[in-house]
C-alpha atoms as a PDB file:
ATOM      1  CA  UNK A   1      -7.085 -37.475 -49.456  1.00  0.00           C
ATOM      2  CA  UNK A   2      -5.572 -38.301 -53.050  1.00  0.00           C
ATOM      3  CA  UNK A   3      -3.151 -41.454 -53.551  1.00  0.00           C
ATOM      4  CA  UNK A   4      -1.106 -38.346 -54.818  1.00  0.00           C
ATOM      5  CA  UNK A   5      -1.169 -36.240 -51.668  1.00  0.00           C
ATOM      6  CA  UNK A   6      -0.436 -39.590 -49.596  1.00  0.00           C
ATOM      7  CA  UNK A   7       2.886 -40.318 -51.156  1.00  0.00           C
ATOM      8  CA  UNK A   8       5.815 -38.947 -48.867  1.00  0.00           C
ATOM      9  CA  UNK A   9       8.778 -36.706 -50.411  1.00  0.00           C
ATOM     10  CA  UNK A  10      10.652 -40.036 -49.460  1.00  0.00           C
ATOM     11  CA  UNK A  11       8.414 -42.120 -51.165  1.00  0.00           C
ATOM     12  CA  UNK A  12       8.760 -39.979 -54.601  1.00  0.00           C
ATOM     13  CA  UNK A  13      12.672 -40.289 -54.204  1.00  0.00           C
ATOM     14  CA  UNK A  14      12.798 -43.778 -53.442  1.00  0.00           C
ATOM     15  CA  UNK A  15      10.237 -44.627 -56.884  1.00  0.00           C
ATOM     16  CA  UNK A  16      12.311 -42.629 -58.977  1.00  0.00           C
ATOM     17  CA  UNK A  17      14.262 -44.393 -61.754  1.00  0.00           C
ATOM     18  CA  UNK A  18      18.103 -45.955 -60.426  1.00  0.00           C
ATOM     19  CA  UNK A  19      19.536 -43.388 -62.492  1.00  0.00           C
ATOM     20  CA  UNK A  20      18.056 -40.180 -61.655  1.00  0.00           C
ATOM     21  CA  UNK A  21      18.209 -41.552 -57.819  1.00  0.00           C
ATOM     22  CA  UNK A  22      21.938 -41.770 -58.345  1.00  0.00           C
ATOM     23  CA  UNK A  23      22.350 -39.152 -60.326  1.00  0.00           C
ATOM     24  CA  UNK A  24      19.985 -36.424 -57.566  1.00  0.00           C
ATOM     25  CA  UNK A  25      22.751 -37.792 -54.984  1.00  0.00           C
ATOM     26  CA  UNK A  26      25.766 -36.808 -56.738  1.00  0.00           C
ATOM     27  CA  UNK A  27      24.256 -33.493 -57.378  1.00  0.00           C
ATOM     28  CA  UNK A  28      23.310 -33.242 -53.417  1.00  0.00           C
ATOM     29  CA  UNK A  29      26.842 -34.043 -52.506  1.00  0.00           C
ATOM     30  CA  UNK A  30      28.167 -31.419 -55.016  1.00  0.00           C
ATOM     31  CA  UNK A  31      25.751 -28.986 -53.506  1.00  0.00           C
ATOM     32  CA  UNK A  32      26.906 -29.837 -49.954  1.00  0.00           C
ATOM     33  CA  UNK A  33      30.359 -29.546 -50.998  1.00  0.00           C
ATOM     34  CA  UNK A  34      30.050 -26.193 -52.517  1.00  0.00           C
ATOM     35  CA  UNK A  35      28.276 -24.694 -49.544  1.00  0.00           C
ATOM     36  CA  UNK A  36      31.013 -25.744 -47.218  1.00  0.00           C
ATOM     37  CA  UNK A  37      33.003 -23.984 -49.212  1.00  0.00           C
ATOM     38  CA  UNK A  38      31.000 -20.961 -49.419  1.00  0.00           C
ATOM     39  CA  UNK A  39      31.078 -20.468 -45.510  1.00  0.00           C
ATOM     40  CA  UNK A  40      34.590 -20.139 -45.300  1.00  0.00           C
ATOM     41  CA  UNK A  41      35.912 -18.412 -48.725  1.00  0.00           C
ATOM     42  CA  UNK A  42      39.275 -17.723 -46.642  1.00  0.00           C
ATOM     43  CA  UNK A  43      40.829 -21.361 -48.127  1.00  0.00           C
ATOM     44  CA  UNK A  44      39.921 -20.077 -51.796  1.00  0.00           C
ATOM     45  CA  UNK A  45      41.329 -16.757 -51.427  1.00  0.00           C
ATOM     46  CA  UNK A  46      44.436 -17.820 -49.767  1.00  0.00           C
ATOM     47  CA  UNK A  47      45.250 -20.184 -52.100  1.00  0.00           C
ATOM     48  CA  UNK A  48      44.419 -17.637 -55.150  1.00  0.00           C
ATOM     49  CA  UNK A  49      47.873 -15.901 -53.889  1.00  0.00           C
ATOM     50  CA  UNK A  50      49.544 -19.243 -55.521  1.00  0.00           C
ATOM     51  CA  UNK A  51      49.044 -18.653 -59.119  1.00  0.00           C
ATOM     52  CA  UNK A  52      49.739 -14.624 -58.724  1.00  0.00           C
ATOM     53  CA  UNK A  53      53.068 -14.687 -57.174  1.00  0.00           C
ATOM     54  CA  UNK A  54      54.053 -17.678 -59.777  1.00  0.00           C
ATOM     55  CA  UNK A  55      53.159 -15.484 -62.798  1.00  0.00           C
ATOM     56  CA  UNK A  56      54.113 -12.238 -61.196  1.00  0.00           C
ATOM     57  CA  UNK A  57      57.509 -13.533 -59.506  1.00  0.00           C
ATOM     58  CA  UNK A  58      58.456 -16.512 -61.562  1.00  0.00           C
ATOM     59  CA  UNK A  59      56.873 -15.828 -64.730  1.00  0.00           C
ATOM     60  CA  UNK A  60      58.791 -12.395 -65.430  1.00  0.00           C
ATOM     61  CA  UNK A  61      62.071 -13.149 -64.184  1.00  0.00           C
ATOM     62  CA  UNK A  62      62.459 -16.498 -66.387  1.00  0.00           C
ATOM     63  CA  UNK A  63      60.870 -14.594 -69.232  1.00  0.00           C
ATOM     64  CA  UNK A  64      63.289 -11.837 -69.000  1.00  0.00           C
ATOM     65  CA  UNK A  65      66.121 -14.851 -68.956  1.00  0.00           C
ATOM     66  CA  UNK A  66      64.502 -16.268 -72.179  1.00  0.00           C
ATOM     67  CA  UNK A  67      65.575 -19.727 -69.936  1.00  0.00           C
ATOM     68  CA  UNK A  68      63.276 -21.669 -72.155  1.00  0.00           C
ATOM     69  CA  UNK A  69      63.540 -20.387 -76.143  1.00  0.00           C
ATOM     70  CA  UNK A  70      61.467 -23.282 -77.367  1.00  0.00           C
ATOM     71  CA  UNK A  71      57.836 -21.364 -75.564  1.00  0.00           C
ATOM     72  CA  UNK A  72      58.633 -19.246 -78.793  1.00  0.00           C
ATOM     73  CA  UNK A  73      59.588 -15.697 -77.582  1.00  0.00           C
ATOM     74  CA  UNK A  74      56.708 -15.614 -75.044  1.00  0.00           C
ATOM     75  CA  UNK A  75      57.392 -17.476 -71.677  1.00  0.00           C
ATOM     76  CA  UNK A  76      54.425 -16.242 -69.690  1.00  0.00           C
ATOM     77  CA  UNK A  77      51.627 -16.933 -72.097  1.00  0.00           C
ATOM     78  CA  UNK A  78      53.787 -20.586 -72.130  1.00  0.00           C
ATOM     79  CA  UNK A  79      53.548 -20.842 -68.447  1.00  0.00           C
ATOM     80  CA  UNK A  80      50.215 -19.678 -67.685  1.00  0.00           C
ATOM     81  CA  UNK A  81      48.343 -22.814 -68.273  1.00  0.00           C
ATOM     82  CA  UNK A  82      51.166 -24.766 -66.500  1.00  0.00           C
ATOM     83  CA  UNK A  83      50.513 -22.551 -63.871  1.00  0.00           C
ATOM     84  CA  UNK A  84      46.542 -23.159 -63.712  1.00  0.00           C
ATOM     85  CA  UNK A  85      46.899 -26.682 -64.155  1.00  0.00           C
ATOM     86  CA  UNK A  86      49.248 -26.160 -61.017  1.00  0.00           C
ATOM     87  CA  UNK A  87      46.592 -24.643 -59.493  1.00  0.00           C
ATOM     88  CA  UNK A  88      44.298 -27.271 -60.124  1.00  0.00           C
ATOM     89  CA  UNK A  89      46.634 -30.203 -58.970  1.00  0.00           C
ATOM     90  CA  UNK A  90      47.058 -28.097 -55.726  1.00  0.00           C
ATOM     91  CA  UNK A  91      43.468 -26.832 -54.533  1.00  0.00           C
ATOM     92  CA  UNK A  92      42.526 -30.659 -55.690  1.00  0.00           C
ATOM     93  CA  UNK A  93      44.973 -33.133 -54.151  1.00  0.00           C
ATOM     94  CA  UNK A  94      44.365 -31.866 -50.651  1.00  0.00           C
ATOM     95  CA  UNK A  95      40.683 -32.491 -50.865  1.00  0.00           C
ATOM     96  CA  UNK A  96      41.574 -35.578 -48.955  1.00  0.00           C
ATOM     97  CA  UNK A  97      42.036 -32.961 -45.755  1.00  0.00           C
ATOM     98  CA  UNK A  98      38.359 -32.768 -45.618  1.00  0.00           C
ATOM     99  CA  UNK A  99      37.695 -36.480 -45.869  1.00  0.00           C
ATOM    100  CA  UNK A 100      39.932 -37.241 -42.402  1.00  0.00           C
ATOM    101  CA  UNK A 101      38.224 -34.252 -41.117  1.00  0.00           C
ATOM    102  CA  UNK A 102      34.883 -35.462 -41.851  1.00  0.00           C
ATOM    103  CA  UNK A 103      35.647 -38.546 -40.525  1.00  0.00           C
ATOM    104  CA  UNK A 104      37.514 -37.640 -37.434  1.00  0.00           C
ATOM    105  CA  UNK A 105      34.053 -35.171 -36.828  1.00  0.00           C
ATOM    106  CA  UNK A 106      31.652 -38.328 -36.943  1.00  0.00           C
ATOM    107  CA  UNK A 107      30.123 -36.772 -40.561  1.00  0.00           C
ATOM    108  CA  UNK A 108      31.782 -39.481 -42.689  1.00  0.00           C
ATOM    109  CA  UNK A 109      30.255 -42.725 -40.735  1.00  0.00           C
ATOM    110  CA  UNK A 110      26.587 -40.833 -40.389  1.00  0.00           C
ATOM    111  CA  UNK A 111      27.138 -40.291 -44.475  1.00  0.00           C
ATOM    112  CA  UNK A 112      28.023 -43.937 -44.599  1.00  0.00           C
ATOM    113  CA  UNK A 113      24.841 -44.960 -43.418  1.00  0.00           C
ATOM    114  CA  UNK A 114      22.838 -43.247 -45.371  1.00  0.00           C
ATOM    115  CA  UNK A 115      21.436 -45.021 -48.791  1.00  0.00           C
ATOM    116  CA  UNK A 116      23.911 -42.417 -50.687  1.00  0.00           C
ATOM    117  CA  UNK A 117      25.769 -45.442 -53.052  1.00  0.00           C
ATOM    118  CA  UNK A 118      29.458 -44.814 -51.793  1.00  0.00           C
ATOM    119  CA  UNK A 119      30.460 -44.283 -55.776  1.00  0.00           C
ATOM    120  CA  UNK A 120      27.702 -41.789 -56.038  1.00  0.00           C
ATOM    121  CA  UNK A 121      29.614 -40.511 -53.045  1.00  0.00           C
ATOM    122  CA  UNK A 122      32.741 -40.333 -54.619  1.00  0.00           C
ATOM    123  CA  UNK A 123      31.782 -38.906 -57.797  1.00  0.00           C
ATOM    124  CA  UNK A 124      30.095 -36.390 -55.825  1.00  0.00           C
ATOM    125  CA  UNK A 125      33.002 -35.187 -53.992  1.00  0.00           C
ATOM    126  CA  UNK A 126      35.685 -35.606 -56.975  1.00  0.00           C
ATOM    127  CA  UNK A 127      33.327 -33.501 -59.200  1.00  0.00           C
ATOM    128  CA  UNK A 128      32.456 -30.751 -56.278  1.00  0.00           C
ATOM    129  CA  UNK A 129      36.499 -29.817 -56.249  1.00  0.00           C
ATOM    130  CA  UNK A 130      35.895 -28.203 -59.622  1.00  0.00           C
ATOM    131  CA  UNK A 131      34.365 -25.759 -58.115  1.00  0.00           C
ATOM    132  CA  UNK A 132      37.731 -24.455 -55.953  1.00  0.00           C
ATOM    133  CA  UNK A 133      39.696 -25.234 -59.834  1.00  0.00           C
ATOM    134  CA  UNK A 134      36.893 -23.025 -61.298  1.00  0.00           C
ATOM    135  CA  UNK A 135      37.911 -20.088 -59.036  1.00  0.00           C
ATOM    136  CA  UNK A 136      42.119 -20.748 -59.633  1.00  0.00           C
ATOM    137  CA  UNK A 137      40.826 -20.383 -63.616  1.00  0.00           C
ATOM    138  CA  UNK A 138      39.065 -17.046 -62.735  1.00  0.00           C
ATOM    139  CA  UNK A 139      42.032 -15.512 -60.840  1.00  0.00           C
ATOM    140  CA  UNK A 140      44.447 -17.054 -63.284  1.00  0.00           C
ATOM    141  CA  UNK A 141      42.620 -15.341 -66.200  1.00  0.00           C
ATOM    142  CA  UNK A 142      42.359 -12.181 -64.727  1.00  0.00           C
ATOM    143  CA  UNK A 143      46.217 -12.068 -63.661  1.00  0.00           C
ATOM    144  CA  UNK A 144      47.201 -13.196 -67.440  1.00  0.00           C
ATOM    145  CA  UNK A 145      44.783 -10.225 -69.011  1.00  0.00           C
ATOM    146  CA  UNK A 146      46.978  -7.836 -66.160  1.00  0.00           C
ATOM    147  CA  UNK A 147      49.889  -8.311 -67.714  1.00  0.00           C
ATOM    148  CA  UNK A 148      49.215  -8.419 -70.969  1.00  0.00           C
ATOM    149  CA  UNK A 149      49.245 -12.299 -72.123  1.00  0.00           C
ATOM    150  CA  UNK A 150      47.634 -12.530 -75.020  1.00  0.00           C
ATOM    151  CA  UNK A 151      45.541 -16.292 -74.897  1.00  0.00           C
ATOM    152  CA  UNK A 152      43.202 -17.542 -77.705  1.00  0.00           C
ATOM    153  CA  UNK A 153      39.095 -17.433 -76.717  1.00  0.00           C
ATOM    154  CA  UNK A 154      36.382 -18.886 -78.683  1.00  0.00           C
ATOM    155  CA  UNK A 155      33.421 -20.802 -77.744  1.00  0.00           C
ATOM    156  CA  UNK A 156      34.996 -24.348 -78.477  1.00  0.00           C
ATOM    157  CA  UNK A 157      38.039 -23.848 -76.724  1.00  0.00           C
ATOM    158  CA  UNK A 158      35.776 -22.053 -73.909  1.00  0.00           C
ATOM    159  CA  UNK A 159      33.862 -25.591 -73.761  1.00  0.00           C
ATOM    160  CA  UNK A 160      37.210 -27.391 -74.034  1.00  0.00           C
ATOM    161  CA  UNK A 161      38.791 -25.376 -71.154  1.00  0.00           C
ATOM    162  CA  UNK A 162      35.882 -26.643 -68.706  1.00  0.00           C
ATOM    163  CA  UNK A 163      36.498 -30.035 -69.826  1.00  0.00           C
ATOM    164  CA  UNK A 164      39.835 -30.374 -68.758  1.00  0.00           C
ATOM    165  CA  UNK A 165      39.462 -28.475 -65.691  1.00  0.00           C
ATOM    166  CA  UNK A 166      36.509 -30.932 -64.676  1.00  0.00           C
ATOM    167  CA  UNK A 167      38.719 -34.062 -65.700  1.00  0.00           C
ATOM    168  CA  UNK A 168      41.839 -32.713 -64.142  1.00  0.00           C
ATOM    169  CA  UNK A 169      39.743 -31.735 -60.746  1.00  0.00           C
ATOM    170  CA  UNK A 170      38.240 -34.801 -60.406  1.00  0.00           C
ATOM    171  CA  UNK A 171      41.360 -37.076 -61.071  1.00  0.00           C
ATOM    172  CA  UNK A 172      43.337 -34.755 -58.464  1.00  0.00           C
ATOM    173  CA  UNK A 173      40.667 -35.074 -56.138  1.00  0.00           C
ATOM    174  CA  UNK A 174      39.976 -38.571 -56.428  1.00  0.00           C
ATOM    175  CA  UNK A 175      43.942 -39.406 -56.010  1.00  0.00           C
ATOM    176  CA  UNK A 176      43.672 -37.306 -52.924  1.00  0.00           C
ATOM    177  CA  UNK A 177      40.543 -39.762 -51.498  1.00  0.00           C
ATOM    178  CA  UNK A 178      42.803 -42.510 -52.434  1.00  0.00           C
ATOM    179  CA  UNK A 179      45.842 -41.440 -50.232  1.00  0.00           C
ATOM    180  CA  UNK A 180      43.451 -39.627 -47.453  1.00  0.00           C
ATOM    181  CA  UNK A 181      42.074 -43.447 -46.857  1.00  0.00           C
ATOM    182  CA  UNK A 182      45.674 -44.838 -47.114  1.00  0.00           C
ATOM    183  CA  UNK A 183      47.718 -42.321 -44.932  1.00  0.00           C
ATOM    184  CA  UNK A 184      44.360 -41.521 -42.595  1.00  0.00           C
ATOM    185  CA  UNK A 185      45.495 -38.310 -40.871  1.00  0.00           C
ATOM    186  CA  UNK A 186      45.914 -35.320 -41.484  1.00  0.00           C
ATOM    187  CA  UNK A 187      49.618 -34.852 -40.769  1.00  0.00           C
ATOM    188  CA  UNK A 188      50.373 -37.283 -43.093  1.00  0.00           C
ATOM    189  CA  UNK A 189      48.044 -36.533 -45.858  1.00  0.00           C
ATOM    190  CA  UNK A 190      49.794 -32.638 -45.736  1.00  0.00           C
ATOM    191  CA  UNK A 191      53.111 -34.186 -45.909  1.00  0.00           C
ATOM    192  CA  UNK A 192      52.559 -37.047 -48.585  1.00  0.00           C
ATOM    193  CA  UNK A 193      50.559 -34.238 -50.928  1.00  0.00           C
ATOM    194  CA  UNK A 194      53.499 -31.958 -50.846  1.00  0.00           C
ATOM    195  CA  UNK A 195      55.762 -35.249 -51.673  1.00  0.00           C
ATOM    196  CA  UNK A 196      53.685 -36.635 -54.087  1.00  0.00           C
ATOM    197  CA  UNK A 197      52.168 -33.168 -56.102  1.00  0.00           C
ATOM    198  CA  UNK A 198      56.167 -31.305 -55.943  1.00  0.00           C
ATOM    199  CA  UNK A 199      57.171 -34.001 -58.124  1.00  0.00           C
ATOM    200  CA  UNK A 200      54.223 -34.328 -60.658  1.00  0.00           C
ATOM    201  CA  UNK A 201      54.974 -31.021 -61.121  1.00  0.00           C
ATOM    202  CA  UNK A 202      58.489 -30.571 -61.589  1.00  0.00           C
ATOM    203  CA  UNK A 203      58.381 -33.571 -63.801  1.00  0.00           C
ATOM    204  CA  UNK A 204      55.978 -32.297 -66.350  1.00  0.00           C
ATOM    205  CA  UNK A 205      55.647 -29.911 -69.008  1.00  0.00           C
ATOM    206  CA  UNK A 206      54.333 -27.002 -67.061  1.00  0.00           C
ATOM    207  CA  UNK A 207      57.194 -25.270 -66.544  1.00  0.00           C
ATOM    208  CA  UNK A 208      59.594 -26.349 -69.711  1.00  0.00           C
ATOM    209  CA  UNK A 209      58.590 -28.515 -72.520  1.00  0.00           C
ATOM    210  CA  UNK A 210      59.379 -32.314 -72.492  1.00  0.00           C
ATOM    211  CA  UNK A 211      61.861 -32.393 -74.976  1.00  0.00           C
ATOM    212  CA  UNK A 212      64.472 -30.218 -73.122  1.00  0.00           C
ATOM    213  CA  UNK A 213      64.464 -32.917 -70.530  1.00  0.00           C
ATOM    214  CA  UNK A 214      66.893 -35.446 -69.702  1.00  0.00           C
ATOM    215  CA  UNK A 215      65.266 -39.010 -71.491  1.00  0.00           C
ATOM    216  CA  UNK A 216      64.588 -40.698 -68.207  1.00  0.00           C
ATOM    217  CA  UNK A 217      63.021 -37.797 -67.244  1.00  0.00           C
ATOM    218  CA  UNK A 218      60.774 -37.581 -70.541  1.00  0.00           C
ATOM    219  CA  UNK A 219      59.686 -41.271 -69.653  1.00  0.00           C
ATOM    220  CA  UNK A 220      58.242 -40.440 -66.236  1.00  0.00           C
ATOM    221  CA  UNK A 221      56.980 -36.659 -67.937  1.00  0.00           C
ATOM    222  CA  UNK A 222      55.174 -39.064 -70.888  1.00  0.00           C
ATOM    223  CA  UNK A 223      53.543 -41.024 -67.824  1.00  0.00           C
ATOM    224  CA  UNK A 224      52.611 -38.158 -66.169  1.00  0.00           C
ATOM    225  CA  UNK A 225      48.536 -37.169 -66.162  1.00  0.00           C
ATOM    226  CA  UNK A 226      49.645 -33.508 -65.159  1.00  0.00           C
ATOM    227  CA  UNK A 227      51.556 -33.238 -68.538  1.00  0.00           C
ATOM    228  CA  UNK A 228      48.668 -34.398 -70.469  1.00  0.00           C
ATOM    229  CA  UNK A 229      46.354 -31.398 -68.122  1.00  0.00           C
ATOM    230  CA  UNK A 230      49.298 -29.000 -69.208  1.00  0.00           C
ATOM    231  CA  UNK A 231      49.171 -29.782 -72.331  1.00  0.00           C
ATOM    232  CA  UNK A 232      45.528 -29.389 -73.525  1.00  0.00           C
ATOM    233  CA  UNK A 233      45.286 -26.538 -71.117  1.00  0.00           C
ATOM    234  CA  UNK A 234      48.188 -25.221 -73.119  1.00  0.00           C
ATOM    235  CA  UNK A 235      46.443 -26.296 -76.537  1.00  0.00           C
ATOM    236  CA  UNK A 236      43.401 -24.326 -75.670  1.00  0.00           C
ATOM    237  CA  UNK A 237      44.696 -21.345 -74.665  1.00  0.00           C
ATOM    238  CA  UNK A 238      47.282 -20.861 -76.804  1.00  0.00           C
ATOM    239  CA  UNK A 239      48.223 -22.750 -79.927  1.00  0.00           C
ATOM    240  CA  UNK A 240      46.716 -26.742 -80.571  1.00  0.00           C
ATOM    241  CA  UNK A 241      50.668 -27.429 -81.814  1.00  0.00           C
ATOM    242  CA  UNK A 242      51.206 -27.434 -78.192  1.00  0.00           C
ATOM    243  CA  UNK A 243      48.661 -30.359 -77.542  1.00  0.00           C
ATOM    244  CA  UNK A 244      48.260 -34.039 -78.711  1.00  0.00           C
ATOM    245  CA  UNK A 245      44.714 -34.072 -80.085  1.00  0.00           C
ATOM    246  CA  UNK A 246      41.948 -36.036 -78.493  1.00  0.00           C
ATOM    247  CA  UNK A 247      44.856 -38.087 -76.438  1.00  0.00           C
ATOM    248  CA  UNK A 248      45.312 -35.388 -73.920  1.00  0.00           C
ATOM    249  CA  UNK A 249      41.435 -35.345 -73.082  1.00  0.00           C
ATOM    250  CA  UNK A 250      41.190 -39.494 -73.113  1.00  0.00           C
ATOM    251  CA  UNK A 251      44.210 -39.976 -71.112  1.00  0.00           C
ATOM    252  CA  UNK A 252      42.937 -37.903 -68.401  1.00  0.00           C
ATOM    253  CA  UNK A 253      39.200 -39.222 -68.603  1.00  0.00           C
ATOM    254  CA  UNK A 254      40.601 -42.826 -68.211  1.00  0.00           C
ATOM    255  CA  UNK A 255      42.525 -41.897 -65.496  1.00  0.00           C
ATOM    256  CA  UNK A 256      39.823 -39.942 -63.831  1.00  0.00           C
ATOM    257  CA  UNK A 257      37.170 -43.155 -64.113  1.00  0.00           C
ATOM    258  CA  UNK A 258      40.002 -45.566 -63.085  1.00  0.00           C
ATOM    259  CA  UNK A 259      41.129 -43.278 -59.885  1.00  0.00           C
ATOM    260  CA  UNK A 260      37.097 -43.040 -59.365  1.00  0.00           C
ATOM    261  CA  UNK A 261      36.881 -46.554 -59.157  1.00  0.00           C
ATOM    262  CA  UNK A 262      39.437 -46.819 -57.248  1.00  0.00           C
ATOM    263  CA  UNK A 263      38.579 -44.090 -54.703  1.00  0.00           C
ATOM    264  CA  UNK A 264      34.785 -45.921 -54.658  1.00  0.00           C
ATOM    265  CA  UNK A 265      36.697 -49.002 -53.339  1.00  0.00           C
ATOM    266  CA  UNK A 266      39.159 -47.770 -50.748  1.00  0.00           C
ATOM    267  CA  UNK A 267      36.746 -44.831 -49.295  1.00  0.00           C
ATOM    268  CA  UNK A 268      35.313 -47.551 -46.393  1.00  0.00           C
ATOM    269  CA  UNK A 269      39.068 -47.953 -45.317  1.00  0.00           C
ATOM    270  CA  UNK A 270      38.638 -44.595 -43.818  1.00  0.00           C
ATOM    271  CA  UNK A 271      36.443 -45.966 -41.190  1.00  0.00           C
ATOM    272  CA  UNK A 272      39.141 -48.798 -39.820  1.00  0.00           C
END
């Protein structure tokens, strides 16, 4: 027998480089991720209702108002990436659910033990909830094209589109980890995600723009990582006035790595 036939499948992972180790571990909890999704779609069409009955119920009566004559004559296409980037927050900051459940099932400590670096773990997960965002863009998309929003396509602002929905996802998600390990049941991770996503909502330039806000209100809106989501999202899909350049992408990328880091440290407290 060959040296080459004598080297176990574990073997070959275990001599590949730290990166692509690391790297073949995020992608496997990704995969995971996705295919727990996959076996019960009922969570990602329920939650596709969300953006629908904002746009269909919401949208058109405060459009017919004209409650907000600074979205320029056109409310809906204004709130339609508010509302996906609502979307986003939503399907992303309960993520945590899954981490008490996996823990309460056992799944979490077996995971633990495995040689799975808990950032790799992390990253993993935070990057996996794009997935869920990735279907809110879909059904968002198709509602806005049913009634007639006109939105700007081309392949950069295609490209740019993923990028924030990755970077919003996996801040979102990550913040969720963050509570789940804090709060460490579900009960309490429903009620401090409705307490803590209602607000970052609200107070952020999905709905109205900043400026019509009182200015203590602007301060917290300026501090906000949803307005900054909003914002590009907004940029993309409709005019780049609307956006602040490359700040609205590195604001949410630092906040993403530092809410990763973050996450990485305070998963363990799960466990106690």
């Amino acid at each position: 027998m060959s040296n080459a036939a004598a080297v176990s499948p574990k073997d070959s992972v275990k001599r590949r480089p730290w990166l692509l180790l690391y790297l073949y571990h995020v992608v496997v909890i990704i995969e995971l991720e996705i295919m727990k999704v996959l076996k019960d779609p009922t969570e990602i069409l329920s939650r596709s209702l969300q953006p629908v009955i904002w746009l269909l119920l919401f949208g058109e009566a405060f459009s017919r108002m004209k409650a907000v004559p600074e979205a320029g004559g056109d409310y809906l296409a204004f709130l339609t990436p508010g509302i996906l980037a609502q979307s986003i927050t939503f399907v992303s900051i309960f993520n945590g659910l899954s981490i008490i459940w996996e823990r309460d099932m056992g799944l979490l400590q077996k995971i633990l033990t495995t040689p799975i670096e808990r950032s790799a773990l992390v990253l993993g997960k935070m990057l996996a909830s794009t997935f869920r965002s990735l279907c809110q863009l879909g059904v968002v998309l198709v509602v806005s094209l049913f009634l007639g929003i006109h939105l700007q396509w081309s392949l950069d602002r295609v490209a740019g589109l993923l990028a924030f929905v990755v970077l919003g996802s996996a801040f979102f998600s990550g913040l969720s980890m963050v509570i789940a390990a804090i709060v460490k049941t579900r009960d309490r991770m429903m009620g401090i995600g409705q307490l803590v996503t209602m607000p970052l909502f609200f107070a952020s330039s999905a709905l109205y723009p900043v400026s019509i806000m009182p200015p203590w209100l602007q301060v917290f809106a300026k501090a906000n990582p949803m307005s900054y989501l909003v914002d590009g999202l907004r940029g993309l899909l409709l005019d780049p006035a609307y956006a602040h350049g490359w700040l609205d992408g590195m604001v949410l990328l630092v906040a993403a790595l530092f809410i990763w880091a973050l996450a990485t440290r305070q998963y363990p407290r799960l466990l106690t």
